[in-house]
PDB file of N, CA and C in Angstrom:
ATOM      1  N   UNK A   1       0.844  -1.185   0.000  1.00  0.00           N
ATOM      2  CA  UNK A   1       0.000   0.000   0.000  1.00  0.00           C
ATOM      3  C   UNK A   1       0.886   1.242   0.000  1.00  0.00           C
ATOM      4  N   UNK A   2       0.348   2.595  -0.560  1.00  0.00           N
ATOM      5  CA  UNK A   2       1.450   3.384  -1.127  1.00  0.00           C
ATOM      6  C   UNK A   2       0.647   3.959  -0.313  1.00  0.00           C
ATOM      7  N   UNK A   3       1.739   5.192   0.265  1.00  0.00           N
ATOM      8  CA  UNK A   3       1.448   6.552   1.100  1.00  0.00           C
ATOM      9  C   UNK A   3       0.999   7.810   0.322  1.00  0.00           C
ATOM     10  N   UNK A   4       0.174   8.090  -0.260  1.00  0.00           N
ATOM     11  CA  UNK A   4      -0.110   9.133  -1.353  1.00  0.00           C
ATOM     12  C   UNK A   4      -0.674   9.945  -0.933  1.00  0.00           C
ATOM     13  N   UNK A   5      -0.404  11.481  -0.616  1.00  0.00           N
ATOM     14  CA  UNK A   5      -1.342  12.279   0.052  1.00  0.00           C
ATOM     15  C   UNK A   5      -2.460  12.321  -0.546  1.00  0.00           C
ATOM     16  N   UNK A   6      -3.579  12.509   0.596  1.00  0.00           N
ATOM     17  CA  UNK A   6      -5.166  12.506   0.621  1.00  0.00           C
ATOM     18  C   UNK A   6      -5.289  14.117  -0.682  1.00  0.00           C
ATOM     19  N   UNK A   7      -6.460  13.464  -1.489  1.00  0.00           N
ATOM     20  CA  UNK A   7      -6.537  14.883  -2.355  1.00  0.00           C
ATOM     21  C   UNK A   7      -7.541  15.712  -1.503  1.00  0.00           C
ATOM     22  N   UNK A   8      -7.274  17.149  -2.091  1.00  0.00           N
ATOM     23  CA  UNK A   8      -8.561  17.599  -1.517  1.00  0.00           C
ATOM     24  C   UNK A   8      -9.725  17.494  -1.261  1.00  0.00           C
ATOM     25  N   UNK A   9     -10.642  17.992  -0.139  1.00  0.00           N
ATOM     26  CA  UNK A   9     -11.977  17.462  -0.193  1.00  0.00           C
ATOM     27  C   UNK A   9     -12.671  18.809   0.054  1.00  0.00           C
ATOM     28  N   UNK A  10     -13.610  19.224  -0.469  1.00  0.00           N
ATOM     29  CA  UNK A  10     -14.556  20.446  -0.446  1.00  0.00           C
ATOM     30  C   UNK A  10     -15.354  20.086   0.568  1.00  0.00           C
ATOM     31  N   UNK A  11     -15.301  21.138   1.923  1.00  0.00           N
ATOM     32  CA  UNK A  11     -15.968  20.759   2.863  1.00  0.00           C
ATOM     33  C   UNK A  11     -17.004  21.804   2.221  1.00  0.00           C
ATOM     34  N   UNK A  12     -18.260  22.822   2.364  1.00  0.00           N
ATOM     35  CA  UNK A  12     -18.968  24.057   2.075  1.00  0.00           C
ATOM     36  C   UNK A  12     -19.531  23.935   3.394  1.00  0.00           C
ATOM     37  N   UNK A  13     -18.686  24.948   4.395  1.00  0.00           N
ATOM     38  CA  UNK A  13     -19.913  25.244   6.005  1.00  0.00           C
ATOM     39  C   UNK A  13     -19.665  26.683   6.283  1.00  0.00           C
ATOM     40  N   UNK A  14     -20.188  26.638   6.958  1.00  0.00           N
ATOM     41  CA  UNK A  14     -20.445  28.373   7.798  1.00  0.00           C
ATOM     42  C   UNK A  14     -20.126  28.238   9.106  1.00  0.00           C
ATOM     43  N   UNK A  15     -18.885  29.277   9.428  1.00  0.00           N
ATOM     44  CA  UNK A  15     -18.409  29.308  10.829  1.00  0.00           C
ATOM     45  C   UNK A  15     -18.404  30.537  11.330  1.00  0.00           C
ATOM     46  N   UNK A  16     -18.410  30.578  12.776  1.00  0.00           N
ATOM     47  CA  UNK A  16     -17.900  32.335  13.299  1.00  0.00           C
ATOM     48  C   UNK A  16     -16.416  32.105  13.488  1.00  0.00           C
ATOM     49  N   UNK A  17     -16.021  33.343  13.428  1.00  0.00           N
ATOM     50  CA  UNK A  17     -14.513  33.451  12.826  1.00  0.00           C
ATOM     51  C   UNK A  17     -14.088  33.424  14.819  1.00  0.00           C
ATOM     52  N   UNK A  18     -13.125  32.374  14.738  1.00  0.00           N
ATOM     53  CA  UNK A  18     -12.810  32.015  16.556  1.00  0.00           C
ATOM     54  C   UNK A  18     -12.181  33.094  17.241  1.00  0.00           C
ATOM     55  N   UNK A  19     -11.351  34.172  16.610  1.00  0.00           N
ATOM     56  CA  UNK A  19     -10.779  35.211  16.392  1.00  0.00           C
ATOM     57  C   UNK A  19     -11.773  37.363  16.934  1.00  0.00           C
ATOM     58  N   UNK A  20     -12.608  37.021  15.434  1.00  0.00           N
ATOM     59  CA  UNK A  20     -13.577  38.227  15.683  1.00  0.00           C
ATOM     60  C   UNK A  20     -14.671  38.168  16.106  1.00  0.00           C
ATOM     61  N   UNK A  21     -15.254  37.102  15.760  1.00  0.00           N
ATOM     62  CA  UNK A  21     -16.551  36.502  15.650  1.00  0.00           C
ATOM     63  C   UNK A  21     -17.574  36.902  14.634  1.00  0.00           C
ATOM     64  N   UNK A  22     -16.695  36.890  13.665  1.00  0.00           N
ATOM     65  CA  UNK A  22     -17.747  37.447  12.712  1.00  0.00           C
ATOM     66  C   UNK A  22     -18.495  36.085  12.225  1.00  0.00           C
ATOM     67  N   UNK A  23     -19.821  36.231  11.569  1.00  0.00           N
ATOM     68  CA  UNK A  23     -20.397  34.984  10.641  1.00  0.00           C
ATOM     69  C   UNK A  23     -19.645  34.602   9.520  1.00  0.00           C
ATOM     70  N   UNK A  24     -18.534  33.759   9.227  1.00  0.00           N
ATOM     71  CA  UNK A  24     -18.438  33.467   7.886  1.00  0.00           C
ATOM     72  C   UNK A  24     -19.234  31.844   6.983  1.00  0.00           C
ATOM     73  N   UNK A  25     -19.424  32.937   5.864  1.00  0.00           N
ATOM     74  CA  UNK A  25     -20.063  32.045   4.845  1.00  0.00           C
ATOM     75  C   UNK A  25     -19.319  31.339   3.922  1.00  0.00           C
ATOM     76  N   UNK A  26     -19.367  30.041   4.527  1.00  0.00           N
ATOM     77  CA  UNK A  26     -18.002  29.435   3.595  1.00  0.00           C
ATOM     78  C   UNK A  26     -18.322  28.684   2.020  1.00  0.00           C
ATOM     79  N   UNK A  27     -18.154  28.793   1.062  1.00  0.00           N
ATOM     80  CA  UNK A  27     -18.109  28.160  -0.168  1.00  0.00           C
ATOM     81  C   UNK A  27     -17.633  26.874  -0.313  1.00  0.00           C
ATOM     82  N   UNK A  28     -16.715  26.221   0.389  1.00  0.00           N
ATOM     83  CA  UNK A  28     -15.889  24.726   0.656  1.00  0.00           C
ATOM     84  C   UNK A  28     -14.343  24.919  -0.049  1.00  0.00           C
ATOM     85  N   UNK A  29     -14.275  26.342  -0.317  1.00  0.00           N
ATOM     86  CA  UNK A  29     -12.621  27.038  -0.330  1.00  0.00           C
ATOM     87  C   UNK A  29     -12.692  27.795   0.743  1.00  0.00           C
ATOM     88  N   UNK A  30     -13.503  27.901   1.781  1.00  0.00           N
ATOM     89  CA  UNK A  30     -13.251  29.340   2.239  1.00  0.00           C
ATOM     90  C   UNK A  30     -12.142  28.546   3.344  1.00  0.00           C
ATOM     91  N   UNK A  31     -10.524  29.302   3.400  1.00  0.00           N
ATOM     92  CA  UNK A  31     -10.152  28.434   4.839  1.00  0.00           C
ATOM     93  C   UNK A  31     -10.198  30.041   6.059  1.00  0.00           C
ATOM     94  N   UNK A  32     -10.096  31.224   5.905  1.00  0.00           N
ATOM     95  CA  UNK A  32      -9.725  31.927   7.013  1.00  0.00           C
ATOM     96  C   UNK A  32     -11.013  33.005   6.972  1.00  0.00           C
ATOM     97  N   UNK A  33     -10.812  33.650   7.676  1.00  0.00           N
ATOM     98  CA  UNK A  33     -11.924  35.004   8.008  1.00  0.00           C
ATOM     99  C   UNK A  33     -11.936  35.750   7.400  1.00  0.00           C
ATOM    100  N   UNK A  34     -13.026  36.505   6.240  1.00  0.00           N
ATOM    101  CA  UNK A  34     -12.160  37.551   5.366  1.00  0.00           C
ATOM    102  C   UNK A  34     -12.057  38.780   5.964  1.00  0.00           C
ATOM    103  N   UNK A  35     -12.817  39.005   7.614  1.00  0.00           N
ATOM    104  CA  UNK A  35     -12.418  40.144   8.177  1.00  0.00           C
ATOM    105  C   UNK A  35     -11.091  40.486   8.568  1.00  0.00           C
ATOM    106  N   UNK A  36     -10.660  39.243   9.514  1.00  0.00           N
ATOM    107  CA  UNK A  36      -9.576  39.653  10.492  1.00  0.00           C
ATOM    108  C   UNK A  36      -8.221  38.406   9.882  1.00  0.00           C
ATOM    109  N   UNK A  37      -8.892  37.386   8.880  1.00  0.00           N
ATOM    110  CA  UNK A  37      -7.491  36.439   8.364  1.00  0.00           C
ATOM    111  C   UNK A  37      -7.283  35.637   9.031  1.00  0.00           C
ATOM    112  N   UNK A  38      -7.818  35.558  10.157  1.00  0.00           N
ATOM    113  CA  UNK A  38      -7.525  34.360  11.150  1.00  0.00           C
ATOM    114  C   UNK A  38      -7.926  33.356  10.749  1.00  0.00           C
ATOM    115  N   UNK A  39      -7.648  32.051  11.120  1.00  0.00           N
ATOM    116  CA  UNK A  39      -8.122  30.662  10.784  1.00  0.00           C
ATOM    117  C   UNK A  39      -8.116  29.726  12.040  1.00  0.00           C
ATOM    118  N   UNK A  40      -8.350  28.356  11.722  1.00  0.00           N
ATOM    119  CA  UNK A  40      -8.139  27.465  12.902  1.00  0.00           C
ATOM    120  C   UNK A  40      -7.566  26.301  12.036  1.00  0.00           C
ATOM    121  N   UNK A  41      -6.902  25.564  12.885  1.00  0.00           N
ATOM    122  CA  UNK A  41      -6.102  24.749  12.803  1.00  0.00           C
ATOM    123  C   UNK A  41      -6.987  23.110  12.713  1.00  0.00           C
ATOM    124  N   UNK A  42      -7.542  22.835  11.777  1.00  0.00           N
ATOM    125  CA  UNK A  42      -8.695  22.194  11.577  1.00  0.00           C
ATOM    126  C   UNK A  42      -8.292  20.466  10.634  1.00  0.00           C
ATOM    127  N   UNK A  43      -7.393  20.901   9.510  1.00  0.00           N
ATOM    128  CA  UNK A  43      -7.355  20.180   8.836  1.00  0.00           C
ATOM    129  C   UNK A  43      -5.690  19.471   8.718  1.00  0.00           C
ATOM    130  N   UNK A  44      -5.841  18.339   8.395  1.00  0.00           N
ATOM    131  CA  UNK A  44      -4.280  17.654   8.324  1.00  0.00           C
ATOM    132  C   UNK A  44      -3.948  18.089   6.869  1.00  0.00           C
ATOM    133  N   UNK A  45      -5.228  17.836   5.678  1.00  0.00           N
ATOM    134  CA  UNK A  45      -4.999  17.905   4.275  1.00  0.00           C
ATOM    135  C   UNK A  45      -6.348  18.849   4.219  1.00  0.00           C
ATOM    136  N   UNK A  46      -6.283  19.803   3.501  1.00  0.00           N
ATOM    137  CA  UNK A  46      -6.761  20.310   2.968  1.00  0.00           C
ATOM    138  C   UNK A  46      -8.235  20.301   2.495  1.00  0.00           C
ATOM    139  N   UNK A  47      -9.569  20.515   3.733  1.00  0.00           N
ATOM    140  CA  UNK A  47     -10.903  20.073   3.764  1.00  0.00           C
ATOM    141  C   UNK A  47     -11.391  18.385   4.767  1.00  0.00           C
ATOM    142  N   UNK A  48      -9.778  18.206   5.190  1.00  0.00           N
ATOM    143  CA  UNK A  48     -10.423  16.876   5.574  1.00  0.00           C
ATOM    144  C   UNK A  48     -11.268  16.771   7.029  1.00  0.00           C
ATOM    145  N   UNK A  49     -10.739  18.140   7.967  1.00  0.00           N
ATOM    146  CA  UNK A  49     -11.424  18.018   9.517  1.00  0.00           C
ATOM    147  C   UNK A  49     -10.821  17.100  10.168  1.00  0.00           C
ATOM    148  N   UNK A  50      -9.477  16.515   9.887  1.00  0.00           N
ATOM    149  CA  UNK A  50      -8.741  15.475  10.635  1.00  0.00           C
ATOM    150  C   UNK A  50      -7.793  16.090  11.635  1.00  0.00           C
ATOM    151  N   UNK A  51      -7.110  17.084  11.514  1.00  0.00           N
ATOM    152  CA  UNK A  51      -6.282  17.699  12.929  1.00  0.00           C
ATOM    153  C   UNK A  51      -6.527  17.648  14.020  1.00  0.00           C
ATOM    154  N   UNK A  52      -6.208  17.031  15.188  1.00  0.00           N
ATOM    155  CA  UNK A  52      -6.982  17.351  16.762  1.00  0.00           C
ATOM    156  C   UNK A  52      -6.582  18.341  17.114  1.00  0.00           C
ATOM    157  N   UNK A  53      -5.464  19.358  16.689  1.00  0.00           N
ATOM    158  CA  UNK A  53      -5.077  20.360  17.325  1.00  0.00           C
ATOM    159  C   UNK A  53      -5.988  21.370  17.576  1.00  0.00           C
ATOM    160  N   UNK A  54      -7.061  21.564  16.649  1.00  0.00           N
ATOM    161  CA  UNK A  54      -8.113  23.110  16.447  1.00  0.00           C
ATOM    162  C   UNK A  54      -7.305  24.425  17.082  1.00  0.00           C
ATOM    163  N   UNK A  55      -6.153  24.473  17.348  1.00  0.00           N
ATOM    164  CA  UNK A  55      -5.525  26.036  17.217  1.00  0.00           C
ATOM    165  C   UNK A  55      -5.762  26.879  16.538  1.00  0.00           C
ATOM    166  N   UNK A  56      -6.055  28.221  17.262  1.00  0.00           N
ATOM    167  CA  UNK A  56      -5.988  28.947  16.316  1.00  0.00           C
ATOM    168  C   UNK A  56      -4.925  29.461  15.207  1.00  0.00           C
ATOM    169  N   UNK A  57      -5.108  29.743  14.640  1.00  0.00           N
ATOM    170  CA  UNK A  57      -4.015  29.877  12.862  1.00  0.00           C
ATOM    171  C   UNK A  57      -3.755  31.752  12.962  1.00  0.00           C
ATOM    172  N   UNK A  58      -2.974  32.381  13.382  1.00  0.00           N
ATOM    173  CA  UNK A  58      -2.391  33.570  13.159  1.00  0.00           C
ATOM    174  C   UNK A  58      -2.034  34.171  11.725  1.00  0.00           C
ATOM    175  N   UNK A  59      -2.764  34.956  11.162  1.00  0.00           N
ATOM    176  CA  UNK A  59      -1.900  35.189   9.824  1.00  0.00           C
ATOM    177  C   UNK A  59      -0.936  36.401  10.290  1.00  0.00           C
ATOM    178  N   UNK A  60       0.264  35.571   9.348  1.00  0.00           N
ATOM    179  CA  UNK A  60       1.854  36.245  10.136  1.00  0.00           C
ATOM    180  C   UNK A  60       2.396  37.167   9.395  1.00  0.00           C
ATOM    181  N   UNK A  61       2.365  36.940   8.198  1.00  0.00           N
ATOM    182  CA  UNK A  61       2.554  37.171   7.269  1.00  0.00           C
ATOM    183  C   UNK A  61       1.931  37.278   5.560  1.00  0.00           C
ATOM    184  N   UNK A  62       2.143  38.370   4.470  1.00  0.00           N
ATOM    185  CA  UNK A  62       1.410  38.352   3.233  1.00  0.00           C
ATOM    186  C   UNK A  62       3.027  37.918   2.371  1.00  0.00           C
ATOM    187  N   UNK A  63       3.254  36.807   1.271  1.00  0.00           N
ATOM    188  CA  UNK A  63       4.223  36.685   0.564  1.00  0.00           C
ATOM    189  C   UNK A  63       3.208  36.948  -0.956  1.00  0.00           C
ATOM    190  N   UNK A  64       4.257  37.576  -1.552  1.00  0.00           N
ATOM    191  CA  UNK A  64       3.651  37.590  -3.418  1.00  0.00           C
ATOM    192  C   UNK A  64       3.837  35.967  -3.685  1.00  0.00           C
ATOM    193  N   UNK A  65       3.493  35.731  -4.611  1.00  0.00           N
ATOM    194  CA  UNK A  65       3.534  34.154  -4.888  1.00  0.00           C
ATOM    195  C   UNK A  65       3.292  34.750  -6.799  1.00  0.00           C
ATOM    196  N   UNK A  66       4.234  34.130  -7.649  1.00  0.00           N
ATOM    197  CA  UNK A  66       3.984  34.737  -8.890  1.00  0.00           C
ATOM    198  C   UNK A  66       2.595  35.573  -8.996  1.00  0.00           C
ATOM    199  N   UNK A  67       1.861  35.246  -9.338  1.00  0.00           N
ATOM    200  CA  UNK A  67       0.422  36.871  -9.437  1.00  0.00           C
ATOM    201  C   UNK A  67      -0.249  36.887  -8.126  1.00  0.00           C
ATOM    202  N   UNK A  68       0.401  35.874  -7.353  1.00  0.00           N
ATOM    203  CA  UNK A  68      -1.159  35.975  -6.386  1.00  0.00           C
ATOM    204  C   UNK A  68      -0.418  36.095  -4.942  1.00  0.00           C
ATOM    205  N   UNK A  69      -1.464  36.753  -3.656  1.00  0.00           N
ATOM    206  CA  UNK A  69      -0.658  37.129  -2.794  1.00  0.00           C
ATOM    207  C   UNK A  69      -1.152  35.853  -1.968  1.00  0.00           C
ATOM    208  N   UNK A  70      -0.495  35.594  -1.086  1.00  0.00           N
ATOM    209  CA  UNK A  70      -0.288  34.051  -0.194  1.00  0.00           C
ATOM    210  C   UNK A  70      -0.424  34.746   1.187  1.00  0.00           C
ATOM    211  N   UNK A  71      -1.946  34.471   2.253  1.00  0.00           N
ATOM    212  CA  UNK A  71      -1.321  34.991   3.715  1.00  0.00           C
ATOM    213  C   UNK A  71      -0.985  33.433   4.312  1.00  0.00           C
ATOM    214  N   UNK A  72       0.042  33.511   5.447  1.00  0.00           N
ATOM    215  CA  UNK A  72       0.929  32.852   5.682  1.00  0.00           C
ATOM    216  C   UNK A  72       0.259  32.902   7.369  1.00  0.00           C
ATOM    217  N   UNK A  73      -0.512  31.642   7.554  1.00  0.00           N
ATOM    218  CA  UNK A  73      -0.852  31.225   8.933  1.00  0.00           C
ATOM    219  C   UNK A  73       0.218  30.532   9.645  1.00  0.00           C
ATOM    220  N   UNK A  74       0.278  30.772  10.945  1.00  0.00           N
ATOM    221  CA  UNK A  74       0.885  30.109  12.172  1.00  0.00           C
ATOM    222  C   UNK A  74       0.054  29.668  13.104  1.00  0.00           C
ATOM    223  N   UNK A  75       0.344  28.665  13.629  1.00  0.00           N
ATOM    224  CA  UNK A  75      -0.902  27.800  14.451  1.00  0.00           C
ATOM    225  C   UNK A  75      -0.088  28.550  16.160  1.00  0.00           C
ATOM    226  N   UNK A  76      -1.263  29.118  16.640  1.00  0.00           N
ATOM    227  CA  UNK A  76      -0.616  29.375  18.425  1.00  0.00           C
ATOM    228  C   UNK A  76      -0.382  28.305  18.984  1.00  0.00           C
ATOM    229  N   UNK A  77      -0.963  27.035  19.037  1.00  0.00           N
ATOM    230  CA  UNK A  77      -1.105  26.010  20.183  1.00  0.00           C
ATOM    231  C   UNK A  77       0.219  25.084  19.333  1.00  0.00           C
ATOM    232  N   UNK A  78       0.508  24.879  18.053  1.00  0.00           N
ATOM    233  CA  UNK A  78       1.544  23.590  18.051  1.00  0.00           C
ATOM    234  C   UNK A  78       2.539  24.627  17.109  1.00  0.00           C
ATOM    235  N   UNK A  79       2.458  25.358  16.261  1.00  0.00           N
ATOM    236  CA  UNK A  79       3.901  26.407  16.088  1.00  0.00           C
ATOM    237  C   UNK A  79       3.408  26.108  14.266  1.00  0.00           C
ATOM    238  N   UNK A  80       2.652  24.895  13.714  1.00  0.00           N
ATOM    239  CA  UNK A  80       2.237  24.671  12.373  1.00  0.00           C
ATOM    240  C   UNK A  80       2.591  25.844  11.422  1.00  0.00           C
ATOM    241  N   UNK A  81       2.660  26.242  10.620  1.00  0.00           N
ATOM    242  CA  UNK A  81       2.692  27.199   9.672  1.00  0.00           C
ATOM    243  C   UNK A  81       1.963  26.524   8.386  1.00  0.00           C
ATOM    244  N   UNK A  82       0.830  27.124   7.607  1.00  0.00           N
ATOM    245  CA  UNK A  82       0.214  26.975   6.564  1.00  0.00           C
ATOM    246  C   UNK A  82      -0.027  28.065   5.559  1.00  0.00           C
ATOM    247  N   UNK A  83      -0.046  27.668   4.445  1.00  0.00           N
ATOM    248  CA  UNK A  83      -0.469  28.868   3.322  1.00  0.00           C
ATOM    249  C   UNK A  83      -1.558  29.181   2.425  1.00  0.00           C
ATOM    250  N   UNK A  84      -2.455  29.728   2.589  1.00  0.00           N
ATOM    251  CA  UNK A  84      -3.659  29.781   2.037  1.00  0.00           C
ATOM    252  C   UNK A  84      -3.590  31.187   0.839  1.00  0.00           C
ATOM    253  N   UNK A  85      -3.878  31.039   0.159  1.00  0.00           N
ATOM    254  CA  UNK A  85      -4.432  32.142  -0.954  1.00  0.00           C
ATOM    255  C   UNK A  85      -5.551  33.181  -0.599  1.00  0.00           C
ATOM    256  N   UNK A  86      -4.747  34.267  -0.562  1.00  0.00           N
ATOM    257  CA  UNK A  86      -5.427  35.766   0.272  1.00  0.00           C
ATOM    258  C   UNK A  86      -6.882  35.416  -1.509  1.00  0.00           C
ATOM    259  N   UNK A  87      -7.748  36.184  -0.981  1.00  0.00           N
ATOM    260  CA  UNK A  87      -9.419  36.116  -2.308  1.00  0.00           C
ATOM    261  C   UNK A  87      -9.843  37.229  -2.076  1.00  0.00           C
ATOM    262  N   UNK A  88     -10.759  37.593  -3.251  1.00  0.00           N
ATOM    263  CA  UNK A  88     -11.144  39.099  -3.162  1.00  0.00           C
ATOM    264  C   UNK A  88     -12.163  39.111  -2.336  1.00  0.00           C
ATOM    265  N   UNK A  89     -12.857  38.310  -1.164  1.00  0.00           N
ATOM    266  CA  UNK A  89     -13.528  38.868  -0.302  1.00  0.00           C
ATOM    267  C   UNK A  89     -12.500  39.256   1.007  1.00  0.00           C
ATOM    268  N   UNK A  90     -11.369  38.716   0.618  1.00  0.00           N
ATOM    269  CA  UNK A  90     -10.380  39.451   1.956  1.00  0.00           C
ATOM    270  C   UNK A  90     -10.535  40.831   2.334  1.00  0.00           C
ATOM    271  N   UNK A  91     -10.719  41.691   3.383  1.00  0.00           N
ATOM    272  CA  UNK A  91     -10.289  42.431   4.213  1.00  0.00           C
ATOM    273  C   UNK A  91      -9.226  43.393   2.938  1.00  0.00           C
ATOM    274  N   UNK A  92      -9.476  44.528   2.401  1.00  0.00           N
ATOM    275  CA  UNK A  92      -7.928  44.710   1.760  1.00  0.00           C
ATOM    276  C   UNK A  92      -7.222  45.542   2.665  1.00  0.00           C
ATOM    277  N   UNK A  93      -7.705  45.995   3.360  1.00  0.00           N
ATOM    278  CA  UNK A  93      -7.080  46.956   4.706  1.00  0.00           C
ATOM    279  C   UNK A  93      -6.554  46.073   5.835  1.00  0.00           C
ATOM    280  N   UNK A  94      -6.947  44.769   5.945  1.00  0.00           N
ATOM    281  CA  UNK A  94      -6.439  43.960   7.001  1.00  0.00           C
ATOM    282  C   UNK A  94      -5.441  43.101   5.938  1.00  0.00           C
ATOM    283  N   UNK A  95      -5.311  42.672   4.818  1.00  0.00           N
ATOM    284  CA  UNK A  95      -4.523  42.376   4.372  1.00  0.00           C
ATOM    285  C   UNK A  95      -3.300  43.264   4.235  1.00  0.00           C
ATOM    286  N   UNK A  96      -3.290  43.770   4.448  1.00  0.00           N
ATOM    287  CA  UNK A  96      -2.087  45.831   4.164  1.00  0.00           C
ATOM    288  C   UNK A  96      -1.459  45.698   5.360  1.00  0.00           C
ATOM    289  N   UNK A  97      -2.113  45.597   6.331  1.00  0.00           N
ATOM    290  CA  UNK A  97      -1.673  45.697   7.939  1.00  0.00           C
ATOM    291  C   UNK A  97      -0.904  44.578   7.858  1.00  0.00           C
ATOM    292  N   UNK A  98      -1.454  43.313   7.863  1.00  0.00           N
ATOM    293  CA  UNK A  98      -0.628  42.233   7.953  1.00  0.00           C
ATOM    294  C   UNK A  98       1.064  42.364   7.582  1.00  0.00           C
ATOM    295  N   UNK A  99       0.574  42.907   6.158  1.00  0.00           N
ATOM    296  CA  UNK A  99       2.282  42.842   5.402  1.00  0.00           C
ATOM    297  C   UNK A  99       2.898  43.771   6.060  1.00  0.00           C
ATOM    298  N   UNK A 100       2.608  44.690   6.707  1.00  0.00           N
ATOM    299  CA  UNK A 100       2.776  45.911   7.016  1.00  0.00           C
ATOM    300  C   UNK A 100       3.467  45.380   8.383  1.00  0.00           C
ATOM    301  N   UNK A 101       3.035  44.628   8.982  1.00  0.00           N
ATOM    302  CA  UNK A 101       3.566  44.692  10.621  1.00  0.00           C
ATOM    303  C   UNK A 101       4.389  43.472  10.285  1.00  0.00           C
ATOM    304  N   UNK A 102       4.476  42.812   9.559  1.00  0.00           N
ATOM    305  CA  UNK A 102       5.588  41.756   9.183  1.00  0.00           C
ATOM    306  C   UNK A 102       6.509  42.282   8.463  1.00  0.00           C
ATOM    307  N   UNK A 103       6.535  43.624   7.631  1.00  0.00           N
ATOM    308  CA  UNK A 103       7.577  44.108   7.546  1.00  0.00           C
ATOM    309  C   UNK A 103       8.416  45.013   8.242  1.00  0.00           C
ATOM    310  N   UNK A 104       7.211  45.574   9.240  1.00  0.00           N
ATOM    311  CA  UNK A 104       8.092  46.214  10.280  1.00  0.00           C
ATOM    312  C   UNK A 104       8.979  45.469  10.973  1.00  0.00           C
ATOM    313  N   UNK A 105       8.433  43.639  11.374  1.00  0.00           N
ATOM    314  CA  UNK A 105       9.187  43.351  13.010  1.00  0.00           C
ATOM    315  C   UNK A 105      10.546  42.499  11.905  1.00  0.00           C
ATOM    316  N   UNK A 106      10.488  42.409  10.133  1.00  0.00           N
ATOM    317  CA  UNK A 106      11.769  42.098   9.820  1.00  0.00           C
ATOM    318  C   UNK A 106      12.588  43.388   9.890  1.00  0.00           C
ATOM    319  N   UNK A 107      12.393  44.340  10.024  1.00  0.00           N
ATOM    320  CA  UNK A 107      13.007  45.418   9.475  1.00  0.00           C
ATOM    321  C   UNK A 107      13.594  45.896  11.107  1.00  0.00           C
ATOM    322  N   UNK A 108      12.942  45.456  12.107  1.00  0.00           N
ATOM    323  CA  UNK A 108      13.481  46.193  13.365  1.00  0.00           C
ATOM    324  C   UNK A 108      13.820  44.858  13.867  1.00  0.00           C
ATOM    325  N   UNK A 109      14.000  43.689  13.686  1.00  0.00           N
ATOM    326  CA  UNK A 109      14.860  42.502  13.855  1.00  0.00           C
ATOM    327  C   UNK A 109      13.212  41.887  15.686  1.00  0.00           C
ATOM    328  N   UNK A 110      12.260  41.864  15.496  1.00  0.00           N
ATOM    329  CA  UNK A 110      11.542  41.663  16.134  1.00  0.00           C
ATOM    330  C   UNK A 110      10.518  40.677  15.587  1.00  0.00           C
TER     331      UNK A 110
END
């Protein structure tokens, strides 16, 4: 039996964001909050609901990724780091901040 990662699975639910509490309406791409970017630490692969950790997911960081911008989660409770694809219902003012305070704490070594 071969080890082949699990493909994706389209979950489509609606959560409050663990973070703001806002209502989000999820499509079965949606992974973070489009208010505040936060996420939870939910999945091993991508839609599956297999993680026991449920940490919350910090977005730490915004990287360019050839055309598209990438926010860059960190899990508080196990240290995880994941990358999800910032979407045009994101926040564009909370996406700004993000890059913004991740380029400050590289720039002042913090």
């Amino acid at each position: 039996m071969t080890n082949q990662p699990k493909r994706f699975q389209r979950t489509i639910e609606d959560f409050t964001c663990g973070h703001c509490g806002a209502l989000v309406h999820g499509d079965g791409y949606t992974n973070h909050c489009p208010r505040c970017l936060w996420s939870r630490h939910v999945d091993v692969n991508p839609g599956d609901r297999d993680e026991a950790c449920n940490g919350m997911m910090e977005p730490i960081r915004i990287e360019q990724e050839k055309r598209r911008e990438v926010v860059v989660h960190r899990c508080q409770l196990c240290g995880v780091e994941r990358r999800n694809s910032v979407v045009a219902q994101d926040d564009r003012d909370t996406v700004l901040a993000v890059a913004k305070a991740w380029s400050e704490r590289a720039t002042h070594g913090r």
